[in-house]
Protein backbone atom coordinates (compact mmCIF):
# COMPACT_ATOMS: atom_id res chain seq x y z
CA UNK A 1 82.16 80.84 99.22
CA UNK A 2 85.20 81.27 96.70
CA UNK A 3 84.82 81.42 93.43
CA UNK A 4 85.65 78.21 91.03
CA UNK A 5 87.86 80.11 89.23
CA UNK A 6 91.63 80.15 89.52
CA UNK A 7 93.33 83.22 90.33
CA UNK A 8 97.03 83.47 88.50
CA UNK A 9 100.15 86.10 88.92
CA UNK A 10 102.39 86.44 86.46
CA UNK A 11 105.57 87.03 88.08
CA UNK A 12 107.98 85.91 85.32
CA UNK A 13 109.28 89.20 83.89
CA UNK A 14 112.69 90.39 83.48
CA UNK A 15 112.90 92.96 86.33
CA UNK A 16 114.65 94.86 83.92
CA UNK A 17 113.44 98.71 84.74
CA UNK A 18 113.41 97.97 88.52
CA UNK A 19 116.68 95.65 88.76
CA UNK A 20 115.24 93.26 91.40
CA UNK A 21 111.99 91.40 91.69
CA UNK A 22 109.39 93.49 91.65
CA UNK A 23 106.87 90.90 93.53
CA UNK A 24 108.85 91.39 96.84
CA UNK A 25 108.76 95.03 96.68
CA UNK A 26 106.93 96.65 99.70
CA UNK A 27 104.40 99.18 100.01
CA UNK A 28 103.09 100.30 102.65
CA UNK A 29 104.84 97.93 104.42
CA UNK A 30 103.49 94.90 103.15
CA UNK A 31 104.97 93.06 99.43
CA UNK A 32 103.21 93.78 96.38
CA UNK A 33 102.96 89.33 96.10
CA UNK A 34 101.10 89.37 99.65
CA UNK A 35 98.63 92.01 99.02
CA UNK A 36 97.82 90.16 95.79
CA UNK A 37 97.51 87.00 97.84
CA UNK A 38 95.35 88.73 100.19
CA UNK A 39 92.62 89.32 97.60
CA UNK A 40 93.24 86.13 95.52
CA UNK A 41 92.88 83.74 98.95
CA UNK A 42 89.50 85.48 99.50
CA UNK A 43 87.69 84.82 96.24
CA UNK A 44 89.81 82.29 94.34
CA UNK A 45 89.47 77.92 95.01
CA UNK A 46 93.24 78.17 93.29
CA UNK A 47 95.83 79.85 93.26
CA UNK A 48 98.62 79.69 90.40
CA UNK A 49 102.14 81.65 90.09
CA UNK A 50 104.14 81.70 87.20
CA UNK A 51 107.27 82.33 88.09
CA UNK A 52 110.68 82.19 86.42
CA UNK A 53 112.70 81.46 89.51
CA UNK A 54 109.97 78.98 91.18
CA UNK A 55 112.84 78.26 94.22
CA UNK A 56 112.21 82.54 95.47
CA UNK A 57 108.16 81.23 95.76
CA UNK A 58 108.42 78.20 98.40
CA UNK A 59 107.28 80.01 101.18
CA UNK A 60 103.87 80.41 99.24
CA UNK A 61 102.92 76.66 99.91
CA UNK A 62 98.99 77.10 99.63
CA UNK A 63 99.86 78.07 96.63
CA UNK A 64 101.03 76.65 92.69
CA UNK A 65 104.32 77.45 91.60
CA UNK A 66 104.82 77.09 87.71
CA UNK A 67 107.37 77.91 85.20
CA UNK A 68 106.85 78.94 81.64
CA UNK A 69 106.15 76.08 79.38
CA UNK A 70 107.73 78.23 76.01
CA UNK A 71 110.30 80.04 77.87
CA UNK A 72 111.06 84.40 76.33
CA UNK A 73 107.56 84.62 75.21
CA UNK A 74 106.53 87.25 77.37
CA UNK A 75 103.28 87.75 79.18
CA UNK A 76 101.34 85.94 76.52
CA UNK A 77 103.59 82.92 77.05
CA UNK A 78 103.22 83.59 80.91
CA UNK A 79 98.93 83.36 80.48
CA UNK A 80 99.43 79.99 78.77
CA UNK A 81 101.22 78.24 80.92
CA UNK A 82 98.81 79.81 83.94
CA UNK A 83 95.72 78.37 81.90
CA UNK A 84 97.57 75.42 80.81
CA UNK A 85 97.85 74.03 84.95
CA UNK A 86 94.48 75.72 85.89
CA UNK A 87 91.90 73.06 87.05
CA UNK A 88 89.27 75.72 86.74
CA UNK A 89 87.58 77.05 83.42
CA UNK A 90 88.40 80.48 84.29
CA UNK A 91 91.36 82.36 85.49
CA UNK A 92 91.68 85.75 86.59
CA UNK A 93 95.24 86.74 85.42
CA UNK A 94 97.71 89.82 87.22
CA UNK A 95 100.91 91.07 87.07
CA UNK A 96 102.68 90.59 90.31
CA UNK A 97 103.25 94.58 90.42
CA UNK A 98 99.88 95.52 90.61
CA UNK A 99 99.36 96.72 94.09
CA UNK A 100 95.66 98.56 93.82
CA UNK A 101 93.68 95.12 92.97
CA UNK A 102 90.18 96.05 93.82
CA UNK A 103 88.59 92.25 95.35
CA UNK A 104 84.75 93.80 94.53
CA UNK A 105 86.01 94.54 90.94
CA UNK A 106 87.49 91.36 90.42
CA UNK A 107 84.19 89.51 91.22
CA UNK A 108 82.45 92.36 89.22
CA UNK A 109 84.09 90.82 86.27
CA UNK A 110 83.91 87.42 87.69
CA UNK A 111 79.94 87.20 87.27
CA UNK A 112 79.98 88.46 83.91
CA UNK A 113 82.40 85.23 82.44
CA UNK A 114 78.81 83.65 80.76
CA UNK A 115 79.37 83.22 77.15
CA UNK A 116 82.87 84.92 76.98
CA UNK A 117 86.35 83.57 76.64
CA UNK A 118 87.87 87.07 77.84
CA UNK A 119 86.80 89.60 80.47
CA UNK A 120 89.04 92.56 80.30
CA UNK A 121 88.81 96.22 81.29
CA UNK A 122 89.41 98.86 78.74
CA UNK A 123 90.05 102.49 79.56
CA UNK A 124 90.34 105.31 76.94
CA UNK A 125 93.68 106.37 77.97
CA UNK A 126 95.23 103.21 78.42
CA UNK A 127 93.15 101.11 76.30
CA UNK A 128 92.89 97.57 77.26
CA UNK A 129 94.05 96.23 80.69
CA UNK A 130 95.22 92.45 79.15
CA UNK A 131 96.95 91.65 82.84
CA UNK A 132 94.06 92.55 84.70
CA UNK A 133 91.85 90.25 83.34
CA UNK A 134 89.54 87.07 83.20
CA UNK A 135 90.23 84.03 80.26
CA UNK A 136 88.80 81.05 79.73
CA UNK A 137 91.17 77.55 79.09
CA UNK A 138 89.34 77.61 75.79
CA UNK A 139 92.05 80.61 74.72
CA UNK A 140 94.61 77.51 75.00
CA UNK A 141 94.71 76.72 71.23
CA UNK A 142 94.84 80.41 69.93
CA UNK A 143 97.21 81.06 72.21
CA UNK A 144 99.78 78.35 71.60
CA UNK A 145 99.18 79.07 67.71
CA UNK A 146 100.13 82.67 68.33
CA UNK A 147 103.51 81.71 70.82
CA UNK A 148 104.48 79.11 68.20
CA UNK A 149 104.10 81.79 65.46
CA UNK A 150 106.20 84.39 67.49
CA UNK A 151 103.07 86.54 67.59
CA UNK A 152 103.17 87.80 71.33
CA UNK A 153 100.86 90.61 71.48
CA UNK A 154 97.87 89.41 73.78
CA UNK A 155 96.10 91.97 71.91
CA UNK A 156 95.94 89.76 69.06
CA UNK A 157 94.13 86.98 70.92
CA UNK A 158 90.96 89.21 71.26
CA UNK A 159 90.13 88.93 67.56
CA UNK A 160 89.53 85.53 67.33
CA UNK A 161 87.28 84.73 71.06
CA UNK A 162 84.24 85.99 72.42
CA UNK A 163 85.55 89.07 74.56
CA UNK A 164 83.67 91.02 77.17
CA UNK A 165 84.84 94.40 77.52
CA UNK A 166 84.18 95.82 80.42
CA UNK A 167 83.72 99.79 79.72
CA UNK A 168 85.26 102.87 81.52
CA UNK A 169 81.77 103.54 82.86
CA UNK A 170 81.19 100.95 84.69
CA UNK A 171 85.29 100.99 85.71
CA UNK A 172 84.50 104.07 87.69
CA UNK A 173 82.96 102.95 90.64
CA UNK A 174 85.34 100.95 91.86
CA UNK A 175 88.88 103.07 91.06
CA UNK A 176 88.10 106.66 93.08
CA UNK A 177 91.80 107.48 93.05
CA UNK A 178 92.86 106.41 89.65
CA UNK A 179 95.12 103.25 90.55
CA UNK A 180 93.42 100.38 90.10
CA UNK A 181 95.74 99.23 86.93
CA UNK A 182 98.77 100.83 88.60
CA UNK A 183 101.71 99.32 87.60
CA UNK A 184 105.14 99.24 89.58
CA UNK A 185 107.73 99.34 86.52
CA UNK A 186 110.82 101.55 87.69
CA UNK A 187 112.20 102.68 90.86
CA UNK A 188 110.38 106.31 90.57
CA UNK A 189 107.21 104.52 90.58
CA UNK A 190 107.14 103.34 93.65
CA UNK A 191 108.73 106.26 94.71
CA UNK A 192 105.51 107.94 93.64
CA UNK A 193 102.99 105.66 95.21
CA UNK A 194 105.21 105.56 98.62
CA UNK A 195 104.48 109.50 98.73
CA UNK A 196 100.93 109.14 97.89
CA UNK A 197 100.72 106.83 100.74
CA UNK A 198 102.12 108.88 102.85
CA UNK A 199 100.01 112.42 102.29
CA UNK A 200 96.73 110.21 101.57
């Protein structure tokens, strides 16, 4: 049974260290957007992408295609207008380049919403994992407070709501190889993961 939580990708950003959209990338033969949808349509009762050319998503018609409500405001901008059309409480938020999405960490974090208003991975070397993570719609306020204030880090949100953090301990179990919060930024990235692929 899916989850009733919503399950949004932020696919707004400015492409500007890859130089084309990095959703439609492939790896291993398959687009970084459809291996995220392939995880997302097997837990999530919605599905929500923010996107800042919505025309490039109509193929994706199980799905919602959204534009940024405060246009330039970055991935904290991108989360609020996800939340903002979300019919669920809870939304599990990604970037669109993360191709190592782990569906039995995802729920891991899933069960543990409870009290919280944020779920969110932390790791000592990258500290936390803000677009890899669970928020409630009660963020909306704080959130809108900090866009209209031109305070974008998402950082800042976790001061003022309950936040879970889920610990590099219990992280471990489900990333063996490392890549679970891979991101796909510049061209040598995927260069990188296309070789791993290929001598795994």
């Amino acid at each position: 049974m899916k989850k009733e939580i919503t399950g949004i990708i932020l696919s707004g950003g400015k492409n500007s260290r890859m130089g084309v959209n990095k959703a439609f990338l492939e790896l291993d033969g398959q687009r970084l957007i459809d291996k995220i949808l392939d995880i997302y349509k097997n837990i999530f009762s919605e599905i929500i992408i923010v996107a800042n050319d919505p025309l490039s998503y109509t193929e994706f018609s199980d799905t919602i295609i959204v534009t940024d409500i405060y246009k330039g405001k970055g991935p904290l901008g991108g989360i609020y207008t996800g939340l903002f059309y979300s019919k669920n409480d809870y939304a599990f938020i990604s970037a669109c380049d993360m191709p190592s999405l782990n569906k039995d960490f995802i729920l891991y974090m899933a069960e543990r919403t409870g009290k919280y208003d944020i779920v969110v991975p932390a790791t000592l070397t990258t500290g936390f994992q803000a677009l890899h993570a669970i928020y409630s719609r009660r963020c909306l306020p704080s959130i809108k407070k900090m866009i209209l204030s031109d305070k974008l880090k998402i950082a800042g949100l976790f001061k003022d709501m309950r936040l879970l953090k889920i610990t590099e301990e219990e992280i471990k179990s489900y990333d063996k190889d490392g890549r679970l919060f891979l991101n796909i930024n510049t061209p040598d990235d995927l260069k990188k993961q296309e070789e791993k692929i290929f001598f795994l």
